[in-house]
PDB file of N, CA and C in Angstrom:
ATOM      1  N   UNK A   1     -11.033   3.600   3.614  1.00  0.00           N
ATOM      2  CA  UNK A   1     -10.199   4.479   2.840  1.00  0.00           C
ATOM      3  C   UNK A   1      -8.889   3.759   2.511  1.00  0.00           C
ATOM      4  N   UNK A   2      -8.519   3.903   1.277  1.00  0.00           N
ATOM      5  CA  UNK A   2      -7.492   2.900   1.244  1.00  0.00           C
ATOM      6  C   UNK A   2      -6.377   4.286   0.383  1.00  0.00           C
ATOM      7  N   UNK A   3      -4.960   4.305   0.780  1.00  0.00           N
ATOM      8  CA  UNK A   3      -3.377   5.050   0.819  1.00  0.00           C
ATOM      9  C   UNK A   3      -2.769   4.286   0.006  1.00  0.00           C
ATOM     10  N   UNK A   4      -2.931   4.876  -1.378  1.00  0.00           N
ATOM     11  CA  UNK A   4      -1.816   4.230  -2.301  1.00  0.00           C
ATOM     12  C   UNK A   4      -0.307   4.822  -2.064  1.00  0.00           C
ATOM     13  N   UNK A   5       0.800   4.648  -2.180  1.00  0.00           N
ATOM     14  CA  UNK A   5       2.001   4.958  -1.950  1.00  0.00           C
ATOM     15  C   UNK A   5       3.129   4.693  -3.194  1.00  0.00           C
ATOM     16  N   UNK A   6       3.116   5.493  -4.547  1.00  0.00           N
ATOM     17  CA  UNK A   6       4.058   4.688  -5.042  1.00  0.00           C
ATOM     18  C   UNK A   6       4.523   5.481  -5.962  1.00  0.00           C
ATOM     19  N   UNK A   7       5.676   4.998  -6.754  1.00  0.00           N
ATOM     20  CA  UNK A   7       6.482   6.393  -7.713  1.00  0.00           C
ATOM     21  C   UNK A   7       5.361   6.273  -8.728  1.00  0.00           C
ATOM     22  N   UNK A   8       5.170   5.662  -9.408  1.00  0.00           N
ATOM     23  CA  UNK A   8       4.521   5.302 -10.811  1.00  0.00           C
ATOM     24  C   UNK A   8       3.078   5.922 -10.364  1.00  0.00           C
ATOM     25  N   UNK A   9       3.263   7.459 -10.828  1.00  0.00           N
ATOM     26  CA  UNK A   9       1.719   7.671 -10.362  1.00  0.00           C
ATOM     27  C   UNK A   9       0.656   7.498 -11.509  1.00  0.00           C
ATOM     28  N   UNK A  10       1.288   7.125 -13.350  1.00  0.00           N
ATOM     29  CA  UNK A  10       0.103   6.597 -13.628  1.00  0.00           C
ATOM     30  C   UNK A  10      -0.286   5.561 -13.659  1.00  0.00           C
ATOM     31  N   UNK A  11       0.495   4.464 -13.064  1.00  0.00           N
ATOM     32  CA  UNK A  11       0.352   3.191 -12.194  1.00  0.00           C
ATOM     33  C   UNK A  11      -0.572   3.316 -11.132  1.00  0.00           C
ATOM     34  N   UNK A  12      -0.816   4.272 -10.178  1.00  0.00           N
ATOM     35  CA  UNK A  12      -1.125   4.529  -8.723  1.00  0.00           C
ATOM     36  C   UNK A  12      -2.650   5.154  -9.161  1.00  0.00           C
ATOM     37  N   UNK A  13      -2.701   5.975 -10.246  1.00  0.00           N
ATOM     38  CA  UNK A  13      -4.304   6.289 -10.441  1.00  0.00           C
ATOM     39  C   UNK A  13      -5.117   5.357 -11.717  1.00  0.00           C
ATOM     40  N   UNK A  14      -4.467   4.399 -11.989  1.00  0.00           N
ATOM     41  CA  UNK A  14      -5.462   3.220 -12.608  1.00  0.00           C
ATOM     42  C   UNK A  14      -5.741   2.416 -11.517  1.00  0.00           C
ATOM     43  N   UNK A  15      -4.609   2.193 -10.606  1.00  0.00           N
ATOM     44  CA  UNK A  15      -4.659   1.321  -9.088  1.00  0.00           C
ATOM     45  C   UNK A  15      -6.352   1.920  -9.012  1.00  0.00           C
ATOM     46  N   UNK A  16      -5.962   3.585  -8.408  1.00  0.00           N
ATOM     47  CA  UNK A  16      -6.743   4.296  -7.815  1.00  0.00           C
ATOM     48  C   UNK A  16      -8.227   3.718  -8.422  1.00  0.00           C
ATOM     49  N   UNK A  17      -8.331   4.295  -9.583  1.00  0.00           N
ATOM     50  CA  UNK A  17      -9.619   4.322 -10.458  1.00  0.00           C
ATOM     51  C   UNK A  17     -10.345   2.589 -10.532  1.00  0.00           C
ATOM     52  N   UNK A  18      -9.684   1.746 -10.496  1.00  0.00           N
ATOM     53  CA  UNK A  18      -9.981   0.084 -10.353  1.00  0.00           C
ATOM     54  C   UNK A  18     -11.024   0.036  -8.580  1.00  0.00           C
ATOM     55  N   UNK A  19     -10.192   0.439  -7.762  1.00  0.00           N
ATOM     56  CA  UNK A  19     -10.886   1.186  -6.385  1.00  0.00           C
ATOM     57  C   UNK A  19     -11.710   1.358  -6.382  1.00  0.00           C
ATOM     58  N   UNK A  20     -11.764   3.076  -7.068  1.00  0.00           N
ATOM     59  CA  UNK A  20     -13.228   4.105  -6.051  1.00  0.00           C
ATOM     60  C   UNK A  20     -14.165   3.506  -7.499  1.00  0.00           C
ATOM     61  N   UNK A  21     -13.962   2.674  -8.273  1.00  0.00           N
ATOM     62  CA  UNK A  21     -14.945   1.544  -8.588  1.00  0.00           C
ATOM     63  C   UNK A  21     -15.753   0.688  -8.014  1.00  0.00           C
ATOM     64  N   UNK A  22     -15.281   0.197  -6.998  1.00  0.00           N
ATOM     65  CA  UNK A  22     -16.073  -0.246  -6.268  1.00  0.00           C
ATOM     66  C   UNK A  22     -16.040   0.134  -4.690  1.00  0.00           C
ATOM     67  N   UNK A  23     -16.312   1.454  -5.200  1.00  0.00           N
ATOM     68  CA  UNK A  23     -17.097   2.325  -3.802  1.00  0.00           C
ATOM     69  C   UNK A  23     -15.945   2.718  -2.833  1.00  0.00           C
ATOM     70  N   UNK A  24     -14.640   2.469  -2.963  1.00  0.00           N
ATOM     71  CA  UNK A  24     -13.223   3.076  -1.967  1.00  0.00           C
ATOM     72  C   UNK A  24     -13.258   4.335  -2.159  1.00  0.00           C
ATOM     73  N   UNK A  25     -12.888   5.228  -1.019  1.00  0.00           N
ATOM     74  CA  UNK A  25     -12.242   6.522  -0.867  1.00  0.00           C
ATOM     75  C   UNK A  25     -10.658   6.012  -1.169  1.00  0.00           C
ATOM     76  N   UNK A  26     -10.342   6.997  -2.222  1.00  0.00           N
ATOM     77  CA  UNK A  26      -8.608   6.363  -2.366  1.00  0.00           C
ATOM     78  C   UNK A  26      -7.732   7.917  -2.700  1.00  0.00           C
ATOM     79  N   UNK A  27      -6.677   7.914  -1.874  1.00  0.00           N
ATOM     80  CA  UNK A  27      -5.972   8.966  -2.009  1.00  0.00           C
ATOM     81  C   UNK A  27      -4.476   8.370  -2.076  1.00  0.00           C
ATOM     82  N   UNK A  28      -3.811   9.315  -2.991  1.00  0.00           N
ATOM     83  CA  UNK A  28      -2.325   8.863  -3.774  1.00  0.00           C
ATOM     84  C   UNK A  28      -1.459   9.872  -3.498  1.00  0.00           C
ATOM     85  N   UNK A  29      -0.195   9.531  -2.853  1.00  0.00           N
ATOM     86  CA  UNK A  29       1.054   9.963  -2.561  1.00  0.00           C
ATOM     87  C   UNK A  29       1.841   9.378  -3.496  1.00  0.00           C
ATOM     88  N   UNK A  30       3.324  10.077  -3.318  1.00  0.00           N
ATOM     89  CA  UNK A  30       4.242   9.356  -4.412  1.00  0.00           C
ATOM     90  C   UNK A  30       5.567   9.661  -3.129  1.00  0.00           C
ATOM     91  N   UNK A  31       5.539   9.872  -2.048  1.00  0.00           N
ATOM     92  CA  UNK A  31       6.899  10.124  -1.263  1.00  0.00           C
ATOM     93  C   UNK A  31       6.263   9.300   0.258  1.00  0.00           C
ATOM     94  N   UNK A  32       7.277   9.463   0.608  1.00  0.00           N
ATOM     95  CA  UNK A  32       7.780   9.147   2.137  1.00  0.00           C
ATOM     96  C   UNK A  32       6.686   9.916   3.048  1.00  0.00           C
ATOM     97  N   UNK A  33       7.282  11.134   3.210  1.00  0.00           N
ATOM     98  CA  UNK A  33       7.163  12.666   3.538  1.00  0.00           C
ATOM     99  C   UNK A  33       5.589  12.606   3.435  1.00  0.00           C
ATOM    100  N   UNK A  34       5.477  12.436   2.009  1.00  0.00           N
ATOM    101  CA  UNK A  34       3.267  12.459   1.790  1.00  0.00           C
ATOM    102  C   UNK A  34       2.908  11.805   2.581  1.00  0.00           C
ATOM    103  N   UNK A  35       3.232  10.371   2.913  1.00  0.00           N
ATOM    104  CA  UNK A  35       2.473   9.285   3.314  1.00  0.00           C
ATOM    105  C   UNK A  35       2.456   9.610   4.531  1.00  0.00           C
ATOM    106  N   UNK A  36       3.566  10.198   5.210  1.00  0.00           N
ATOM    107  CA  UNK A  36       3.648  10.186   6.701  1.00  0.00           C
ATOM    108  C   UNK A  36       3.011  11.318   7.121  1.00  0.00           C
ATOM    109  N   UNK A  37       2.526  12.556   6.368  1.00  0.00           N
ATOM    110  CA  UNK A  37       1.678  13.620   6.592  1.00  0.00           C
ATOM    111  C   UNK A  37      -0.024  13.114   6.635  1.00  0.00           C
ATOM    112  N   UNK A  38      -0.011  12.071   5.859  1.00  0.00           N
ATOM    113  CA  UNK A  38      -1.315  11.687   5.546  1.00  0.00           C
ATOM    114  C   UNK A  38      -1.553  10.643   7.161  1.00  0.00           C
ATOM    115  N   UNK A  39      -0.648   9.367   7.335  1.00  0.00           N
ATOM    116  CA  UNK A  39      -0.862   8.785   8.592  1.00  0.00           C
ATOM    117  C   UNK A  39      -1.488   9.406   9.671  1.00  0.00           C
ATOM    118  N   UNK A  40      -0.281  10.591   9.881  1.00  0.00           N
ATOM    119  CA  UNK A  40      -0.589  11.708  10.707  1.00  0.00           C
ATOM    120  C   UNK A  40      -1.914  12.063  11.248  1.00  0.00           C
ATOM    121  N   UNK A  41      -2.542  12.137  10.374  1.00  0.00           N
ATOM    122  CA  UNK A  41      -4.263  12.955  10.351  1.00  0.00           C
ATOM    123  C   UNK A  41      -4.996  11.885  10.222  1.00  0.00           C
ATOM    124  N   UNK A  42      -4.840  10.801   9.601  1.00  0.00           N
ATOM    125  CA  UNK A  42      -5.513   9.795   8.517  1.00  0.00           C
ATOM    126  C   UNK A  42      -5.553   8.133   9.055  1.00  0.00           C
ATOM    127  N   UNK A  43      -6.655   7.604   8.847  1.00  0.00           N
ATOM    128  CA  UNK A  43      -6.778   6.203   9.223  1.00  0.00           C
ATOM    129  C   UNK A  43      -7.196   5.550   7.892  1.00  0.00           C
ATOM    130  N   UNK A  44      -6.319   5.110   7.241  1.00  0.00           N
ATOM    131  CA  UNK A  44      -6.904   4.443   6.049  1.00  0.00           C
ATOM    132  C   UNK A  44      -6.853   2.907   6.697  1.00  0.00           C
ATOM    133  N   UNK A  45      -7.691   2.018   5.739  1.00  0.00           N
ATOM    134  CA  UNK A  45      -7.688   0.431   6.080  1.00  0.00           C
ATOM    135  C   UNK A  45      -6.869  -0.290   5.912  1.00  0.00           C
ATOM    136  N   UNK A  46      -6.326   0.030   4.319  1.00  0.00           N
ATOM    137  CA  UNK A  46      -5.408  -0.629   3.698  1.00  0.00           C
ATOM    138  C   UNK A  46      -4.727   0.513   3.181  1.00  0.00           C
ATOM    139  N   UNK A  47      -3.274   0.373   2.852  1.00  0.00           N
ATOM    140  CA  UNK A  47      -2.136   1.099   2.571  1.00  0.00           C
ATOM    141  C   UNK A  47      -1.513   0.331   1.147  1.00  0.00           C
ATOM    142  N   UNK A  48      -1.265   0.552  -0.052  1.00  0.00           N
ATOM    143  CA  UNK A  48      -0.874   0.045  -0.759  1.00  0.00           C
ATOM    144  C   UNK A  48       0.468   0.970  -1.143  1.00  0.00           C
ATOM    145  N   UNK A  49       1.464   0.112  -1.125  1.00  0.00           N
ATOM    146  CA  UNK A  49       2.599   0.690  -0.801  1.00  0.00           C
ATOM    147  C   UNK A  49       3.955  -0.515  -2.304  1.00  0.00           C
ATOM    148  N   UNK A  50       3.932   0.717  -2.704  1.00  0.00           N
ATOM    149  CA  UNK A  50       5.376   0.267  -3.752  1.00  0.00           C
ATOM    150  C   UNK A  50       6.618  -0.096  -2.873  1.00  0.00           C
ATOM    151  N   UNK A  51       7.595  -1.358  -3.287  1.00  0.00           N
ATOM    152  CA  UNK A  51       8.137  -1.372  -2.950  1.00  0.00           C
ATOM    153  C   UNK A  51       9.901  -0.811  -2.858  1.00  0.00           C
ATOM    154  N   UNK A  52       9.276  -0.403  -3.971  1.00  0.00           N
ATOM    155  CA  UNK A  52      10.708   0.410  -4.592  1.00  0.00           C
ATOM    156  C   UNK A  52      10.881   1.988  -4.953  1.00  0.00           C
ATOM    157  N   UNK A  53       9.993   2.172  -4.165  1.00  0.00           N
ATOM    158  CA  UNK A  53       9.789   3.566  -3.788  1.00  0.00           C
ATOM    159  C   UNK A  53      10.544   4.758  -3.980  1.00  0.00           C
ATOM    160  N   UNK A  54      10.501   5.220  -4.498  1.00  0.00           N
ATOM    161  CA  UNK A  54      12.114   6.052  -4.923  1.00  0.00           C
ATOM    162  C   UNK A  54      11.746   8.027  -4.186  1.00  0.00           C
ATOM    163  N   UNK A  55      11.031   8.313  -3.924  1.00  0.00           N
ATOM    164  CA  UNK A  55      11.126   9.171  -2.955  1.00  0.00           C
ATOM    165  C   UNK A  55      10.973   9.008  -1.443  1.00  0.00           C
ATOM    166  N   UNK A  56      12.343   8.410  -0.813  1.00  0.00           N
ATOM    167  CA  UNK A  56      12.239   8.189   0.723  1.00  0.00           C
ATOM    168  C   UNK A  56      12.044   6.536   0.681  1.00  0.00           C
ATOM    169  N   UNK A  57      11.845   5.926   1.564  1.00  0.00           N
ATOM    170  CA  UNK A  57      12.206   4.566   1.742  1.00  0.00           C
ATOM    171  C   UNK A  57      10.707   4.265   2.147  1.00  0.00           C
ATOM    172  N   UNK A  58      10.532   2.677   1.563  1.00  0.00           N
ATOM    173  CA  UNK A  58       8.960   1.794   1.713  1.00  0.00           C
ATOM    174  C   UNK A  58       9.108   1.723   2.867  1.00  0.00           C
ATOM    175  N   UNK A  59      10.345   0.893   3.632  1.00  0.00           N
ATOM    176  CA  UNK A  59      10.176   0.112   4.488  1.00  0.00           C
ATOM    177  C   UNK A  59       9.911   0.929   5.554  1.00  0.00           C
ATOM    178  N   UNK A  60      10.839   2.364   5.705  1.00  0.00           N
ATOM    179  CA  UNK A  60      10.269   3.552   6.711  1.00  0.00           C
ATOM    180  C   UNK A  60       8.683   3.446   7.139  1.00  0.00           C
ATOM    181  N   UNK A  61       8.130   3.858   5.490  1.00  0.00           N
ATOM    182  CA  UNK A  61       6.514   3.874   5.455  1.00  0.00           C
ATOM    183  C   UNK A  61       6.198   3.319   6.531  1.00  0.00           C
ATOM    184  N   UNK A  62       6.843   1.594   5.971  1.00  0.00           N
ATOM    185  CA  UNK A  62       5.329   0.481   6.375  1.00  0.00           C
ATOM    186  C   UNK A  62       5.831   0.851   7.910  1.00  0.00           C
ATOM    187  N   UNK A  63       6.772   1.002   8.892  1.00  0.00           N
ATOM    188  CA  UNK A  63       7.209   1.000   9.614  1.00  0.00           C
ATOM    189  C   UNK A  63       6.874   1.822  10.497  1.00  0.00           C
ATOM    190  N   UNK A  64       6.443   3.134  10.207  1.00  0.00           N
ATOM    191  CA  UNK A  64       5.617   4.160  10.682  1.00  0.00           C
ATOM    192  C   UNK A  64       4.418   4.036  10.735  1.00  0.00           C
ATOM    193  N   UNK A  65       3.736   3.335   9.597  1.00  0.00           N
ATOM    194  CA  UNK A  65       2.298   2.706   9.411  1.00  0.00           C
ATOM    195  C   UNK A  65       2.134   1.573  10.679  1.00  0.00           C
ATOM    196  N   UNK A  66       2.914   0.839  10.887  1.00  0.00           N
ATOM    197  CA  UNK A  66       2.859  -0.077  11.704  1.00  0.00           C
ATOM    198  C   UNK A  66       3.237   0.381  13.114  1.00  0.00           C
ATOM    199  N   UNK A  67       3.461   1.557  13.300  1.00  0.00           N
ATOM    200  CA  UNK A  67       3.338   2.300  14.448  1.00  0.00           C
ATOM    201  C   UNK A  67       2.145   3.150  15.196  1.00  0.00           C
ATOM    202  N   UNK A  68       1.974   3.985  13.657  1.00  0.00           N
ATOM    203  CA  UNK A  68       0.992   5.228  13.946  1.00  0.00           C
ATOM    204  C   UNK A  68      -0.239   4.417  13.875  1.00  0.00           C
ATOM    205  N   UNK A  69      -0.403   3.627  12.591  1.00  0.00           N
ATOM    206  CA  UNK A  69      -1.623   3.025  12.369  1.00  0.00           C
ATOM    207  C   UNK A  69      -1.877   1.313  12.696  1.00  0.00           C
ATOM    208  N   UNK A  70      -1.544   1.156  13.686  1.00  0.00           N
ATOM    209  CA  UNK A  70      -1.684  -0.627  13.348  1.00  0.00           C
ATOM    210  C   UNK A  70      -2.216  -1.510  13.245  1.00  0.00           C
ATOM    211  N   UNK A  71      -3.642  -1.222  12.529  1.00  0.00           N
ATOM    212  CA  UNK A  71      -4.910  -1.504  12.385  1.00  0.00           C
ATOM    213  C   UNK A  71      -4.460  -1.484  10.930  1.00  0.00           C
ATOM    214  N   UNK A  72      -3.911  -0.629  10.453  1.00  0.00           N
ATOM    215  CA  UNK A  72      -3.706  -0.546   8.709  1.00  0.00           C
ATOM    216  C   UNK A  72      -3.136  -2.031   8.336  1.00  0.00           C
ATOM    217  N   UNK A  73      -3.949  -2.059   6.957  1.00  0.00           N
ATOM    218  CA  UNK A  73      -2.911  -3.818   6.614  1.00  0.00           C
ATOM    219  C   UNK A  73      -2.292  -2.949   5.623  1.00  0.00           C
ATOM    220  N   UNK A  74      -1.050  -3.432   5.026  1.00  0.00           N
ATOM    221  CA  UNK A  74      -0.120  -2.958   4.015  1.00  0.00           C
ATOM    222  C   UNK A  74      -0.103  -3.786   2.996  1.00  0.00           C
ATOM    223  N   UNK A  75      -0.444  -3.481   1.658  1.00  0.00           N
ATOM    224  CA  UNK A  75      -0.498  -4.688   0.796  1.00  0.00           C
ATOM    225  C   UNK A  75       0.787  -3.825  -0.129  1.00  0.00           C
ATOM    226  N   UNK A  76       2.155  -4.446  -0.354  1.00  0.00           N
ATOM    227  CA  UNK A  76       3.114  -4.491  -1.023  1.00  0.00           C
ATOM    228  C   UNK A  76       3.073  -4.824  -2.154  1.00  0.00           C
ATOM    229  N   UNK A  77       3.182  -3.848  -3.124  1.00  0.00           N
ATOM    230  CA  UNK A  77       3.616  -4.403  -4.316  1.00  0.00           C
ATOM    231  C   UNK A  77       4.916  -3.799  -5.173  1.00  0.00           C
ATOM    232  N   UNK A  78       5.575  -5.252  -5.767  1.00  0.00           N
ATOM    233  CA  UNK A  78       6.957  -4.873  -6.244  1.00  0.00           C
ATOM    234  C   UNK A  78       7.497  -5.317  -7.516  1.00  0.00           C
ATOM    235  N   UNK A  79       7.824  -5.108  -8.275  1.00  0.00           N
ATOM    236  CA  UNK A  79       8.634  -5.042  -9.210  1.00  0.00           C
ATOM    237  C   UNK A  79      10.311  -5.532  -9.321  1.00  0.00           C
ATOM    238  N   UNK A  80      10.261  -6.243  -8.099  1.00  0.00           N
ATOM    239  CA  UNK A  80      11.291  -6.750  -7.700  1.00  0.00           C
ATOM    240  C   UNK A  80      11.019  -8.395  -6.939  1.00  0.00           C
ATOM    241  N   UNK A  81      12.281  -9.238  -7.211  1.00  0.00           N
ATOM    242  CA  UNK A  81      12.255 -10.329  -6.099  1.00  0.00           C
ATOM    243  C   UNK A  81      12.616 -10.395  -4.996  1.00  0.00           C
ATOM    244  N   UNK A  82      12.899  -9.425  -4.994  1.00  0.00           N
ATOM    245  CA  UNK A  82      13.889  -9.241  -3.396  1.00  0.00           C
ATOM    246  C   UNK A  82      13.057 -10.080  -2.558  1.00  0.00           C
ATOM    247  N   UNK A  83      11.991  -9.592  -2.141  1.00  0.00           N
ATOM    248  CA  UNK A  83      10.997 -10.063  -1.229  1.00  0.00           C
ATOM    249  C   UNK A  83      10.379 -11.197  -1.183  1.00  0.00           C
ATOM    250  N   UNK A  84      10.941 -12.103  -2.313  1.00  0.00           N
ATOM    251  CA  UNK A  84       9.503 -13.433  -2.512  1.00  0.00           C
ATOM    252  C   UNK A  84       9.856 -13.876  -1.306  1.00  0.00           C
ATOM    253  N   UNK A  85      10.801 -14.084  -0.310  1.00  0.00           N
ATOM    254  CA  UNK A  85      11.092 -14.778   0.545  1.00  0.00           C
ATOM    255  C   UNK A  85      10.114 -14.415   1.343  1.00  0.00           C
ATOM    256  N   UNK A  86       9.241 -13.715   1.420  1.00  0.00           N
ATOM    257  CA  UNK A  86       8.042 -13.122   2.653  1.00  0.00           C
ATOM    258  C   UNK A  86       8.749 -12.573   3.526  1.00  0.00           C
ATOM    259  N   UNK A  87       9.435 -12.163   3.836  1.00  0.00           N
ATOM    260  CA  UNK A  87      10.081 -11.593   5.248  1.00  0.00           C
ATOM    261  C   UNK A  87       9.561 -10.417   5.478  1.00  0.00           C
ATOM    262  N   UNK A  88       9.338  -9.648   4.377  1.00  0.00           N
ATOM    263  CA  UNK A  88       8.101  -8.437   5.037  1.00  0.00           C
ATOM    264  C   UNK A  88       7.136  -9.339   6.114  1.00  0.00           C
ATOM    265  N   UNK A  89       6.872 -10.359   6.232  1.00  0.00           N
ATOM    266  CA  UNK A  89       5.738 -10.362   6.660  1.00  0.00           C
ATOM    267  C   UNK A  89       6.232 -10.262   8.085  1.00  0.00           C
ATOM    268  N   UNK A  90       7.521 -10.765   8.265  1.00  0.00           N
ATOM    269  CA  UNK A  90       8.295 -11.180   9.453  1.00  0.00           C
ATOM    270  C   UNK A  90       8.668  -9.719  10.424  1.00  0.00           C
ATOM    271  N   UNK A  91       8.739  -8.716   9.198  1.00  0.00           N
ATOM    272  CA  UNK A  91       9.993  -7.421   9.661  1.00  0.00           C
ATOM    273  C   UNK A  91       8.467  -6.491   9.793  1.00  0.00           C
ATOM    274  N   UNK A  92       7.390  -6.289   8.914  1.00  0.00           N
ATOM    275  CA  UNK A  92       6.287  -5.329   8.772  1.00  0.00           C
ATOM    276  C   UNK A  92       4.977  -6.262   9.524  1.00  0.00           C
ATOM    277  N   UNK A  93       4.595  -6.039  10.827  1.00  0.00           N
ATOM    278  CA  UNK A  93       3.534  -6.804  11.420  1.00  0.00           C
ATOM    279  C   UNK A  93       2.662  -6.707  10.824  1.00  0.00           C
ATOM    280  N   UNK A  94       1.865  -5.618  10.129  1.00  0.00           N
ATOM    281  CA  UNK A  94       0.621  -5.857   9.648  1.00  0.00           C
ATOM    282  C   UNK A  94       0.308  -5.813   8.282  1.00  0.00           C
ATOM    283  N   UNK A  95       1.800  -6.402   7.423  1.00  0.00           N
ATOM    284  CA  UNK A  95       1.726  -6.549   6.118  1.00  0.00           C
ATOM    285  C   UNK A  95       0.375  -7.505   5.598  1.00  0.00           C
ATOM    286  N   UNK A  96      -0.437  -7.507   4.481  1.00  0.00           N
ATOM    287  CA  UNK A  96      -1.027  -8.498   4.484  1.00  0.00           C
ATOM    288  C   UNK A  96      -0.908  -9.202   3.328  1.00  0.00           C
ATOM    289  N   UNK A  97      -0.405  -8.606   2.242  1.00  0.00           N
ATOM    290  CA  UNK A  97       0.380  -9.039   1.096  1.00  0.00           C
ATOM    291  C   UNK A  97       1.792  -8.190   0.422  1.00  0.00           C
ATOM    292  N   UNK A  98       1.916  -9.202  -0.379  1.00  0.00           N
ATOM    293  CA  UNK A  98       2.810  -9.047  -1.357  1.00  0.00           C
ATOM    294  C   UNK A  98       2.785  -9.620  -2.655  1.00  0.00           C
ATOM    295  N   UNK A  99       2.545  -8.822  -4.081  1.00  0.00           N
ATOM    296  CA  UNK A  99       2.087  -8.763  -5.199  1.00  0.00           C
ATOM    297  C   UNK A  99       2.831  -8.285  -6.560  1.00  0.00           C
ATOM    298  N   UNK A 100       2.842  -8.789  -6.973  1.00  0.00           N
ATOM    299  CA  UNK A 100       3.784  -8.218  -8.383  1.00  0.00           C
ATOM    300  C   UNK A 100       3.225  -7.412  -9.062  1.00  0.00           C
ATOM    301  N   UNK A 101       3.968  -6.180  -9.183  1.00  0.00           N
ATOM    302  CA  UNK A 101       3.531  -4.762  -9.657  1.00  0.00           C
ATOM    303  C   UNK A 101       2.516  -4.868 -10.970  1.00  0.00           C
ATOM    304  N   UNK A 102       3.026  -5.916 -11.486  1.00  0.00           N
ATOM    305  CA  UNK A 102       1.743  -6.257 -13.000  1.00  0.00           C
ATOM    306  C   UNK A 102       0.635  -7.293 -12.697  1.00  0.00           C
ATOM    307  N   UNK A 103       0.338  -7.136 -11.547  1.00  0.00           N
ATOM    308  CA  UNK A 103      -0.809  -8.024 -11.316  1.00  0.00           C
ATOM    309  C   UNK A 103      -1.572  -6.838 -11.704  1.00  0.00           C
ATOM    310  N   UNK A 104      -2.676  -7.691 -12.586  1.00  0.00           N
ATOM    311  CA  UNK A 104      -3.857  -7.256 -12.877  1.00  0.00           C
ATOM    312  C   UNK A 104      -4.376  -5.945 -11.833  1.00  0.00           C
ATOM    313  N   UNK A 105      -4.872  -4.764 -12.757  1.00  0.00           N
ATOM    314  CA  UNK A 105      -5.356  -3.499 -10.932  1.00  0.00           C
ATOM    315  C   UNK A 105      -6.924  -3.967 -11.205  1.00  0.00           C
ATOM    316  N   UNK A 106      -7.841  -4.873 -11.495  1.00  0.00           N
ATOM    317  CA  UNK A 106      -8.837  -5.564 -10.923  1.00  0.00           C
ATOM    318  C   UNK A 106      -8.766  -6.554  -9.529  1.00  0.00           C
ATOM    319  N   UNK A 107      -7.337  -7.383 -10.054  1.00  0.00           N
ATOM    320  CA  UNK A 107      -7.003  -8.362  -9.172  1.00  0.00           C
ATOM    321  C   UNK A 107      -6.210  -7.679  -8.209  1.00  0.00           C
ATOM    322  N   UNK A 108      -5.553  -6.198  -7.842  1.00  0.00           N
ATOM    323  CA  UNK A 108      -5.663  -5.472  -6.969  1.00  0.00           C
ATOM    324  C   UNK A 108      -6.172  -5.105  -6.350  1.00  0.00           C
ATOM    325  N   UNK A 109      -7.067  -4.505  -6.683  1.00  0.00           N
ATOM    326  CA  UNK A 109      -8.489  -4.578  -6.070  1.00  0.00           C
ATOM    327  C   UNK A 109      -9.444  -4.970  -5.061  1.00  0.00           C
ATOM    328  N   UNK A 110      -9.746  -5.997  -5.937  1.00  0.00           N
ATOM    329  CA  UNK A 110     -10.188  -7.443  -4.951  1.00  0.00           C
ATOM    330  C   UNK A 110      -9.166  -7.591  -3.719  1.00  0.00           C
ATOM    331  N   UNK A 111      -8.136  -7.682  -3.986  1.00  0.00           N
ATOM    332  CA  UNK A 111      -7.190  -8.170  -3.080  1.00  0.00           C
ATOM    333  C   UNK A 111      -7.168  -6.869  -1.539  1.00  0.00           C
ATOM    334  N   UNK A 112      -7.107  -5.746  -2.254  1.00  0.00           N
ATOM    335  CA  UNK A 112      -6.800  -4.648  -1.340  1.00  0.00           C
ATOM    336  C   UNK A 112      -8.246  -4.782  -0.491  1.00  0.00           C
ATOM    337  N   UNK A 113      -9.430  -4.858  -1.394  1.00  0.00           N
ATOM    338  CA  UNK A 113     -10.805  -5.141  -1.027  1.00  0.00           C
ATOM    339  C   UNK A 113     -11.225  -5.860   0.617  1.00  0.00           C
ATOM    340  N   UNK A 114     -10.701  -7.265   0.101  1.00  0.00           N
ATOM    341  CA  UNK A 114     -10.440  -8.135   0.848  1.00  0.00           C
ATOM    342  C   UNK A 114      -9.807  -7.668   2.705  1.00  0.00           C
ATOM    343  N   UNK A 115      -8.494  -7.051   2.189  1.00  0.00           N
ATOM    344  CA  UNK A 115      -7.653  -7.058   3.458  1.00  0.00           C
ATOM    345  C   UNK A 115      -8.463  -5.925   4.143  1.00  0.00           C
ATOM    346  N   UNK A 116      -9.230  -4.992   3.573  1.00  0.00           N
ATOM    347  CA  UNK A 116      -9.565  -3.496   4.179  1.00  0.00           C
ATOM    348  C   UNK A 116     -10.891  -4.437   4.839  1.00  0.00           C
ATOM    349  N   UNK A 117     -11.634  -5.280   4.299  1.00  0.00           N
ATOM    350  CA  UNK A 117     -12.662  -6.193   4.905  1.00  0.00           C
ATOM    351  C   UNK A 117     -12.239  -6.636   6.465  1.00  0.00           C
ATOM    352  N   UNK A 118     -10.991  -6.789   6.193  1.00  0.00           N
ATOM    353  CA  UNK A 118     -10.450  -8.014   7.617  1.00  0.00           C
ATOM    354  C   UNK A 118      -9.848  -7.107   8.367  1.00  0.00           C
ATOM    355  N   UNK A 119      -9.723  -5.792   8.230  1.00  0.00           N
ATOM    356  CA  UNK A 119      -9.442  -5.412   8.943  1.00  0.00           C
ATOM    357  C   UNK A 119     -10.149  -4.434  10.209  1.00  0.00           C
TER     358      UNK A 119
END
């Protein structure tokens, strides 16, 4: 099951729809508050999580994710440079990427594919 997380929700249901394409259960939040109701109850594989999140803070998310769930990998994607430096990877233990918000949502995909595999 893979937890999209992000403002741009018609960003988040092409994400989505690229997915339960190839066979994912995928469910979409756009807050803080959602994601952490969903953790709560919920074991997804992979967490795909905006980084610029504008209802409530990412880094909370991944941070709670990396508490409640720590089996979840977090694949980041941003619209920003803040991050090229990788230090998510340093500050969020079970980040497993970081991706630029216009990467291809095939090459999302695959990618999210991948980490929910390894995990």
């Amino acid at each position: 099951m893979i937890l999209i997380v992000a403002s741009n929700e018609e960003l988040s249901h092409i994400w989505a729809r690229h997915l339960e394409r190839q066979g994912h259960a995928v469910h979409v939040v756009t807050s803080q508050d959602e994601a952490a109701d969903f953790l709560c109850t919920k074991q997804p594989d992979v967490l795909v999580l905006d980084v610029m999140l504008e209802d409530g803070s990412a880094i909370a998310t991944a941070d709670f994710a990396s508490y409640r769930r720590p089996e979840t990998r977090i694949v980041f994607v941003t619209r920003s440079t803040f991050f090229a430096d990788g230090s998510l990877f340093q500050h969020i233990p079970n980040t497993a990427a970081i991706i630029p918000e216009r990467t291809n949502p095939t090459d999302l995909a695959e990618i999210v594919a991948y980490h929910g595999r390894a995990s």
